[in-house]
PDB file of N, CA and C in Angstrom:
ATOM      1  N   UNK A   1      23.699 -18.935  36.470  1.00  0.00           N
ATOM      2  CA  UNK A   1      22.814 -17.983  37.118  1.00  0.00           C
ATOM      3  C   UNK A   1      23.181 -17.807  38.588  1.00  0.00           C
ATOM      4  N   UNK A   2      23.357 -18.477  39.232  1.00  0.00           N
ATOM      5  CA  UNK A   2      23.632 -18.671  40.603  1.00  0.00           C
ATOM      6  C   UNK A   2      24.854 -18.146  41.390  1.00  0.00           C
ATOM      7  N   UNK A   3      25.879 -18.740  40.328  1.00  0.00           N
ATOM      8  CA  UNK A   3      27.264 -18.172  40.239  1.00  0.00           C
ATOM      9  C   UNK A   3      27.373 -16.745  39.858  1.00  0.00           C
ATOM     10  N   UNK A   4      26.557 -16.365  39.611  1.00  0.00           N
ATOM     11  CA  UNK A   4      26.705 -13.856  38.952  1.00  0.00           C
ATOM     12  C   UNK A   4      25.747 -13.828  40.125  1.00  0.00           C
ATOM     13  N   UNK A   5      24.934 -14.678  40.879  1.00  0.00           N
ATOM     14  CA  UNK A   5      24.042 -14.145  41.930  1.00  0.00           C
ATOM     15  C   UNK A   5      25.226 -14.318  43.347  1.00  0.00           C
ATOM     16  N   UNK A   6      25.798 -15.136  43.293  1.00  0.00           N
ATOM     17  CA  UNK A   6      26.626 -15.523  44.189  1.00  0.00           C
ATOM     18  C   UNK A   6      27.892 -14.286  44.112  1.00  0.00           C
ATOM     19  N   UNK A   7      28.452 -14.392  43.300  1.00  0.00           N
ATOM     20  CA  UNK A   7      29.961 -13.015  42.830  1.00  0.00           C
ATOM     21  C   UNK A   7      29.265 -12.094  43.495  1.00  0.00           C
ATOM     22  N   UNK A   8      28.056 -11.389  42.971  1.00  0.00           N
ATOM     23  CA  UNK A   8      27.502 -10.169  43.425  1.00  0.00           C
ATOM     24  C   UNK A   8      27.409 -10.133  44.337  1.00  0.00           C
ATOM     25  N   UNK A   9      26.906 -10.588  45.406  1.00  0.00           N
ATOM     26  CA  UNK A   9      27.067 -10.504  46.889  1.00  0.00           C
ATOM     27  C   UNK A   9      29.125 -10.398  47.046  1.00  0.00           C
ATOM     28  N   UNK A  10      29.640 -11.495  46.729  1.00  0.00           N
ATOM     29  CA  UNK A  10      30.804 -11.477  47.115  1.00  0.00           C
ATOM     30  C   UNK A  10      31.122 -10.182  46.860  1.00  0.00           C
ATOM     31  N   UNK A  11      31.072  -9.467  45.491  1.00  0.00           N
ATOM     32  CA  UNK A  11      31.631  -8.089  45.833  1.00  0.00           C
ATOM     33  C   UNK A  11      30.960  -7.067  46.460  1.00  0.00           C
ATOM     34  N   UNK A  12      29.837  -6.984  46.774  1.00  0.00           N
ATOM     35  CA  UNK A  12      29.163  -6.166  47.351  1.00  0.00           C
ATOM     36  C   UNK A  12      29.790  -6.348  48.885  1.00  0.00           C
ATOM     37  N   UNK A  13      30.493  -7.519  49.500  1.00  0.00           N
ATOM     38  CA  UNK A  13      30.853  -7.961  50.854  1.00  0.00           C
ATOM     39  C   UNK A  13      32.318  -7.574  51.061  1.00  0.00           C
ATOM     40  N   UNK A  14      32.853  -8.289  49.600  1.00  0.00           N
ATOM     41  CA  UNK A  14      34.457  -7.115  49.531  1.00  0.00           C
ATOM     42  C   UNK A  14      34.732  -5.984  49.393  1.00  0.00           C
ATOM     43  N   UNK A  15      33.706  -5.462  49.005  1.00  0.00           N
ATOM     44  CA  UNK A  15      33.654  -3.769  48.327  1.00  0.00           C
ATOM     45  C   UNK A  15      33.259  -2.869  49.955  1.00  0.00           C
ATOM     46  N   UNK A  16      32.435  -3.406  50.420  1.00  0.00           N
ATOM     47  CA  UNK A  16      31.882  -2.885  52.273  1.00  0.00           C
ATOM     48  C   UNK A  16      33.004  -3.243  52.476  1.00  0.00           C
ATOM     49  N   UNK A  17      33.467  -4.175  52.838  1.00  0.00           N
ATOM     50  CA  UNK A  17      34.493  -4.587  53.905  1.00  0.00           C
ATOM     51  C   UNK A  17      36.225  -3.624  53.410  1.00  0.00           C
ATOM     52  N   UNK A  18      36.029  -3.400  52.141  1.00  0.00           N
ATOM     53  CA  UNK A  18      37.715  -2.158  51.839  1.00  0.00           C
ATOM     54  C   UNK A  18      36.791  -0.788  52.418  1.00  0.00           C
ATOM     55  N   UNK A  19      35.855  -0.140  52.200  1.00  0.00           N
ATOM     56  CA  UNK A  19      35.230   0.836  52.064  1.00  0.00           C
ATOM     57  C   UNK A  19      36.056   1.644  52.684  1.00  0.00           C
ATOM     58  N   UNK A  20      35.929   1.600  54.563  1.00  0.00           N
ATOM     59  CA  UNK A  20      36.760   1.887  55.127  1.00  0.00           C
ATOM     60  C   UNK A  20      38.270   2.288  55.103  1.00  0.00           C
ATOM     61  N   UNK A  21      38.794   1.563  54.851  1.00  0.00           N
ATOM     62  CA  UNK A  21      40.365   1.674  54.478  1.00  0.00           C
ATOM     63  C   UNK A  21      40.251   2.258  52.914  1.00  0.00           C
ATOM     64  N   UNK A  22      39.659   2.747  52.242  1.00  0.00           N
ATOM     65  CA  UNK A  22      39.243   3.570  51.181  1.00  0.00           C
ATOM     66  C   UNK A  22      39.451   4.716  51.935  1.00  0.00           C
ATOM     67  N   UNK A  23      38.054   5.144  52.405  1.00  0.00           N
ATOM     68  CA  UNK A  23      37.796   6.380  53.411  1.00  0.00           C
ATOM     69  C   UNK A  23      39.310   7.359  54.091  1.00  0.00           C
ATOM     70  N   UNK A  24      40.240   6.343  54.772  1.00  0.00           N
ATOM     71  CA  UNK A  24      41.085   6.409  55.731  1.00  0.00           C
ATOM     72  C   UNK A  24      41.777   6.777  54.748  1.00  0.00           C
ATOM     73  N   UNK A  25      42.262   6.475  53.982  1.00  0.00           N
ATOM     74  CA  UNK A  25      43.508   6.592  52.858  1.00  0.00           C
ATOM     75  C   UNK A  25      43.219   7.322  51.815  1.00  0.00           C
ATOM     76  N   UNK A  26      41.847   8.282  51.500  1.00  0.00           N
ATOM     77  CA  UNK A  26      41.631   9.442  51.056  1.00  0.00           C
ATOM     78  C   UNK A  26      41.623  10.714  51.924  1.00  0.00           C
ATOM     79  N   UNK A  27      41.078  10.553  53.668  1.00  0.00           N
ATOM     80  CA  UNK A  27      41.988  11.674  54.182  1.00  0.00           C
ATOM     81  C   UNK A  27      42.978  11.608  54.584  1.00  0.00           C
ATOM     82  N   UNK A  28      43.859  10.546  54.475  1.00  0.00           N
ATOM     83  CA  UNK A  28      45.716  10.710  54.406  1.00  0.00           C
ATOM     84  C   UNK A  28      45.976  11.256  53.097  1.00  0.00           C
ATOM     85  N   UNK A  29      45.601  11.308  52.124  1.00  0.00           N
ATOM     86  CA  UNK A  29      45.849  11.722  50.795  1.00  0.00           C
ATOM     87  C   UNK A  29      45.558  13.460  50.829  1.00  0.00           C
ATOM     88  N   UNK A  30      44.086  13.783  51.650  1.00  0.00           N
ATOM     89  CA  UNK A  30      43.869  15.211  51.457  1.00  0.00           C
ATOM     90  C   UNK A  30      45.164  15.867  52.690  1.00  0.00           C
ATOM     91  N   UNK A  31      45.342  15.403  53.566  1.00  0.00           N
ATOM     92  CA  UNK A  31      46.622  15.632  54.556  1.00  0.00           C
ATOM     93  C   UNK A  31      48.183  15.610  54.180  1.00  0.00           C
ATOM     94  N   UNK A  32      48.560  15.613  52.808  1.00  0.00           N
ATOM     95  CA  UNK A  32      49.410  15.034  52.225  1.00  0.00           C
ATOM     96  C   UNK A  32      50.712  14.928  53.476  1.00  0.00           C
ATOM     97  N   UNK A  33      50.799  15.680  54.082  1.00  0.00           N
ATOM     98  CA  UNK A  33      51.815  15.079  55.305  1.00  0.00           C
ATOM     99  C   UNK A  33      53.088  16.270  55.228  1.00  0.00           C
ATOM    100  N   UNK A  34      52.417  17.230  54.256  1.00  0.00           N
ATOM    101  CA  UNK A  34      53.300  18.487  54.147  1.00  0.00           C
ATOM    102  C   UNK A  34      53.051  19.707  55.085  1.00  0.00           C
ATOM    103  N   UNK A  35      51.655  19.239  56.127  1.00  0.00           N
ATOM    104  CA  UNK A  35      51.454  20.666  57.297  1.00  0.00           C
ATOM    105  C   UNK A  35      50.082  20.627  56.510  1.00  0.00           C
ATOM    106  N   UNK A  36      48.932  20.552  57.599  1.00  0.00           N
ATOM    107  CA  UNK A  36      47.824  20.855  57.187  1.00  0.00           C
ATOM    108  C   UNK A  36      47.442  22.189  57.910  1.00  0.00           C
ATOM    109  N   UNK A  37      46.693  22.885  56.575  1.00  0.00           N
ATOM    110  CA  UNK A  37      45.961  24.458  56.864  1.00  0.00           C
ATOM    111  C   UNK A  37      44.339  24.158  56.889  1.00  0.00           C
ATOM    112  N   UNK A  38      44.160  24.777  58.023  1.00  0.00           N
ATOM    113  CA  UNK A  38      42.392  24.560  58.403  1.00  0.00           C
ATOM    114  C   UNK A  38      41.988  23.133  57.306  1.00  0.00           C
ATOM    115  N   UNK A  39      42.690  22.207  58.062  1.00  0.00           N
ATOM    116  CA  UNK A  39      41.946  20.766  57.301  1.00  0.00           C
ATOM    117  C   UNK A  39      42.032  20.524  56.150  1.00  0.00           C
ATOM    118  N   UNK A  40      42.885  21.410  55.325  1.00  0.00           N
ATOM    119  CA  UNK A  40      43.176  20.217  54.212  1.00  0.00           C
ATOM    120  C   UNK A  40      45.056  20.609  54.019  1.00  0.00           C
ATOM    121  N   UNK A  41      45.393  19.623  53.485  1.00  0.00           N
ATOM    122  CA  UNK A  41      47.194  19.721  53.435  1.00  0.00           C
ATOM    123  C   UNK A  41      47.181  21.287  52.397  1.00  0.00           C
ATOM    124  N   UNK A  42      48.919  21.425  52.709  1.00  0.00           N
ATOM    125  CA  UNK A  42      49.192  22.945  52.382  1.00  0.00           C
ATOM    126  C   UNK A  42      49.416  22.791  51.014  1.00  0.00           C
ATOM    127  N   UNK A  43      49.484  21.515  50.120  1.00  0.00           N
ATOM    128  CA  UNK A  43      50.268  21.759  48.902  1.00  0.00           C
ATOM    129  C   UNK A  43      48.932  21.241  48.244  1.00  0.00           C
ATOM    130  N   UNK A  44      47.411  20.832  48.687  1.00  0.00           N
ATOM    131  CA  UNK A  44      46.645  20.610  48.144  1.00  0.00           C
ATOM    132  C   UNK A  44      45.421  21.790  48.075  1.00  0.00           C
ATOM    133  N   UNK A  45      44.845  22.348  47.012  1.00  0.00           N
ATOM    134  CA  UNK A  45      44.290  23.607  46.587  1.00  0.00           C
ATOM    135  C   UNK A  45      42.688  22.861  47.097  1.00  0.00           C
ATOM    136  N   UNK A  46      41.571  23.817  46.987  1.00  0.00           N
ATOM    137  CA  UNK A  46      39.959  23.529  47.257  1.00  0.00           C
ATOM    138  C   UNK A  46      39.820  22.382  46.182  1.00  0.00           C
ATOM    139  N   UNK A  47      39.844  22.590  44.921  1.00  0.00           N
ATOM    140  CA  UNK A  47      39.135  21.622  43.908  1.00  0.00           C
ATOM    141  C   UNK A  47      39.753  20.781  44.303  1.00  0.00           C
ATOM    142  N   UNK A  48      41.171  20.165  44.140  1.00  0.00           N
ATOM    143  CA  UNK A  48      41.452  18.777  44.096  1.00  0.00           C
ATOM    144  C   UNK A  48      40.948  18.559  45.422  1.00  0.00           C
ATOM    145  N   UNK A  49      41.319  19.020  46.631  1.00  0.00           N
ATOM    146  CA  UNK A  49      40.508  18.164  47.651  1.00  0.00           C
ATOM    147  C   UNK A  49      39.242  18.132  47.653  1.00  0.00           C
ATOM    148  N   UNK A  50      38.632  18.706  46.760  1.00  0.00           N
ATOM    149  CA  UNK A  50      37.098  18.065  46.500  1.00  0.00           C
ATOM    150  C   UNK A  50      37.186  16.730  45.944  1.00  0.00           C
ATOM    151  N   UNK A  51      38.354  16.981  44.830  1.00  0.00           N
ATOM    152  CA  UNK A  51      37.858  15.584  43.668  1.00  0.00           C
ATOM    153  C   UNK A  51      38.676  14.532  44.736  1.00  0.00           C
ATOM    154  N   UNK A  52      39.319  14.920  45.461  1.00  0.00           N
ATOM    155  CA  UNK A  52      40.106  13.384  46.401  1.00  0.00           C
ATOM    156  C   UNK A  52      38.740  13.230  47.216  1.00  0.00           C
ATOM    157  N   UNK A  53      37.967  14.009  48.151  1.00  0.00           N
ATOM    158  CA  UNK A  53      37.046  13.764  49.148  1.00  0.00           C
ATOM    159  C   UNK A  53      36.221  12.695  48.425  1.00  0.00           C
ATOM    160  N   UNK A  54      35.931  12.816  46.836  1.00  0.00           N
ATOM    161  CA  UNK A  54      34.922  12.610  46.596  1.00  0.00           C
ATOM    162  C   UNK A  54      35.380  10.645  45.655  1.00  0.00           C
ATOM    163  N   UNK A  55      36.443  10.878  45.681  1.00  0.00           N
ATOM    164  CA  UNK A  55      36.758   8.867  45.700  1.00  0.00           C
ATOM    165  C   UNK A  55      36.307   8.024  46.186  1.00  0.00           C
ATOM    166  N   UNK A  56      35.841   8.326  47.633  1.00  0.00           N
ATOM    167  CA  UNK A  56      35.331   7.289  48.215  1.00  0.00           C
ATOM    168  C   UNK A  56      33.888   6.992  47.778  1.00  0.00           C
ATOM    169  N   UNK A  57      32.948   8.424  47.276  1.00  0.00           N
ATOM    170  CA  UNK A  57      31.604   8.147  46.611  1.00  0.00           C
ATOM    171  C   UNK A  57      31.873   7.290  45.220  1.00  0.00           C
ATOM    172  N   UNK A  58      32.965   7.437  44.806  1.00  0.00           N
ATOM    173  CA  UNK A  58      33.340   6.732  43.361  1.00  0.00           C
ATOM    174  C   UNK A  58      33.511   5.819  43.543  1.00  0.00           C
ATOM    175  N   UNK A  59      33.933   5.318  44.589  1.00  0.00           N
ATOM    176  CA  UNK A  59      34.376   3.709  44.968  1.00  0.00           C
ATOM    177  C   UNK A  59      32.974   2.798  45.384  1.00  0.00           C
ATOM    178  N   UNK A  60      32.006   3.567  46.486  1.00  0.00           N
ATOM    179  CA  UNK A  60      31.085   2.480  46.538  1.00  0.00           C
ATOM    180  C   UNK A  60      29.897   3.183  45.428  1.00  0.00           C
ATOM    181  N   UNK A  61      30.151   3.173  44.665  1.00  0.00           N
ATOM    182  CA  UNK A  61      28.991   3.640  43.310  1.00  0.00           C
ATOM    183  C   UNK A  61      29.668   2.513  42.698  1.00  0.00           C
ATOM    184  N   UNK A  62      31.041   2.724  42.437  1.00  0.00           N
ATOM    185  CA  UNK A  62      31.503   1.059  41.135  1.00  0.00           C
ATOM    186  C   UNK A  62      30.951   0.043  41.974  1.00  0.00           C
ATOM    187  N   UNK A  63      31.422  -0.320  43.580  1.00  0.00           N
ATOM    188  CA  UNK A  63      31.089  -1.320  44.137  1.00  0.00           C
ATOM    189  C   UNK A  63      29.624  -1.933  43.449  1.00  0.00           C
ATOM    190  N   UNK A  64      28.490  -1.049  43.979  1.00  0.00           N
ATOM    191  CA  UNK A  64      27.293  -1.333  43.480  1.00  0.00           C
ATOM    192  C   UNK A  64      26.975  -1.237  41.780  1.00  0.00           C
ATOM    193  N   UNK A  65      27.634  -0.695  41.087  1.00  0.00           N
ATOM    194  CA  UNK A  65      27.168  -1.101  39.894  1.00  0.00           C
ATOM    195  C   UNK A  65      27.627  -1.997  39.231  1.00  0.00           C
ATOM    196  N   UNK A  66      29.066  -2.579  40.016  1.00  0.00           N
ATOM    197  CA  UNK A  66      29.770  -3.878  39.329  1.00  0.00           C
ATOM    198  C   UNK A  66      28.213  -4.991  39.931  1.00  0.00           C
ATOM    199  N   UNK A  67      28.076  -5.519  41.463  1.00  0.00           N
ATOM    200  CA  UNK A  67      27.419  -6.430  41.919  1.00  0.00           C
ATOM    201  C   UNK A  67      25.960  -6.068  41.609  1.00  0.00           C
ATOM    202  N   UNK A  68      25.227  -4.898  40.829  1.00  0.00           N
ATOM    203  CA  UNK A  68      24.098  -4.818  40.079  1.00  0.00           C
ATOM    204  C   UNK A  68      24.535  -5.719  38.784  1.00  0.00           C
ATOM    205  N   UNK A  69      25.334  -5.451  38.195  1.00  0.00           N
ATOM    206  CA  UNK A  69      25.681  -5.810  36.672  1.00  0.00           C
ATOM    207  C   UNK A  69      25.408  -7.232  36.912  1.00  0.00           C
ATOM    208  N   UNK A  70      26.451  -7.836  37.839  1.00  0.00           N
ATOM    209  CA  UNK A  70      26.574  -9.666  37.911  1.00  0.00           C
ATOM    210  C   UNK A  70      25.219  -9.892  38.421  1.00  0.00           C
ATOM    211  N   UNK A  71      24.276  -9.519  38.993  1.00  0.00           N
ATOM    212  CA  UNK A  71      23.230  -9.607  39.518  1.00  0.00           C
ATOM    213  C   UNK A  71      22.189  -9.692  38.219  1.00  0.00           C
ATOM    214  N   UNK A  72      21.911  -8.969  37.296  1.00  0.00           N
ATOM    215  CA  UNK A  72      21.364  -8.547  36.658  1.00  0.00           C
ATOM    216  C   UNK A  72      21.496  -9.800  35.463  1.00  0.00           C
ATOM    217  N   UNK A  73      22.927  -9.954  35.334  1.00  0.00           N
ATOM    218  CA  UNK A  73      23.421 -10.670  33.979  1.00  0.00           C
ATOM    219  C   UNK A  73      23.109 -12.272  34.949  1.00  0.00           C
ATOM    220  N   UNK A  74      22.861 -12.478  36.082  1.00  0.00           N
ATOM    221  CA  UNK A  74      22.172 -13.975  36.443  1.00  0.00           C
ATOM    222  C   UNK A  74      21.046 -14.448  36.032  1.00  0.00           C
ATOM    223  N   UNK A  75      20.030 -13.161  36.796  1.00  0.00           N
ATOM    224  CA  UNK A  75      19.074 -12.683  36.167  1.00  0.00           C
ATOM    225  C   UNK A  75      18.649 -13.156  35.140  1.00  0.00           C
ATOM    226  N   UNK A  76      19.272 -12.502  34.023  1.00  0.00           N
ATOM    227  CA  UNK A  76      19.052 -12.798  32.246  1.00  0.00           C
ATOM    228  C   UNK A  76      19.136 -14.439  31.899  1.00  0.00           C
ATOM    229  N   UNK A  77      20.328 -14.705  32.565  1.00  0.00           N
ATOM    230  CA  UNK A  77      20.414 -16.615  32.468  1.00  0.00           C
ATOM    231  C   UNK A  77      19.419 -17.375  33.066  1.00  0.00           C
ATOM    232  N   UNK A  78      18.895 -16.859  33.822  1.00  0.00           N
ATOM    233  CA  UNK A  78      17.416 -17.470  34.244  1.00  0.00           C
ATOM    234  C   UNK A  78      17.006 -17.423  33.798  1.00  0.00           C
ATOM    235  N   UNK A  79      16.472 -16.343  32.760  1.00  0.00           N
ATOM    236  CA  UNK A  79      15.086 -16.280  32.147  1.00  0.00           C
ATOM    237  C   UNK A  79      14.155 -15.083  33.410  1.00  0.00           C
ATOM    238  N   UNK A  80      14.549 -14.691  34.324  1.00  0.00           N
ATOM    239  CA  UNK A  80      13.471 -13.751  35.216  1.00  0.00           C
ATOM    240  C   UNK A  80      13.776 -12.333  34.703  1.00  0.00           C
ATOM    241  N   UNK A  81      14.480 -12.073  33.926  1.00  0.00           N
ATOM    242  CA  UNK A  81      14.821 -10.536  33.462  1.00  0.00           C
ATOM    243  C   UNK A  81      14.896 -10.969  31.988  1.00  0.00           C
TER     244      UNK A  81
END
């Protein structure tokens, strides 16, 4: 129990602490480094730089639903859920 209460924090602490360098390395990705036009790179179209902008919401959504899950499944080994 202690140990899925314990992980969960740990990734919730590793998952904050990449976030950033997530962030940074999805607008180097929308910049592809080929000449950017009004803010987004020239060889990247509207949609995909939506679906790249939008990685970093994908990233801390897993963050939190991985350290809900281990949280949850401690939980259950207790007996409080």
């Amino acid at each position: 129990m202690l140990g899925n209460l314990v992980g969960g924090f740990v990734v919730i602490l590793v998952g904050v602490t990449l976030a950033p360098t997530v962030a940074d390395e999805v607008a180097v990705a929308q910049q592809n480094g080929s000449g950017v036009v009004g803010g987004i790179g020239a060889n990247i179209s509207g949609a995909s730089s939506t679906i790249i902008g939008l990685t970093t919401l994908f990233y801390s959504l897993a963050i939190a639903t991985v350290a809900m899950g281990m949280s949850v499944a401690g939980l259950r080994q207790g007996g409080l859920m």
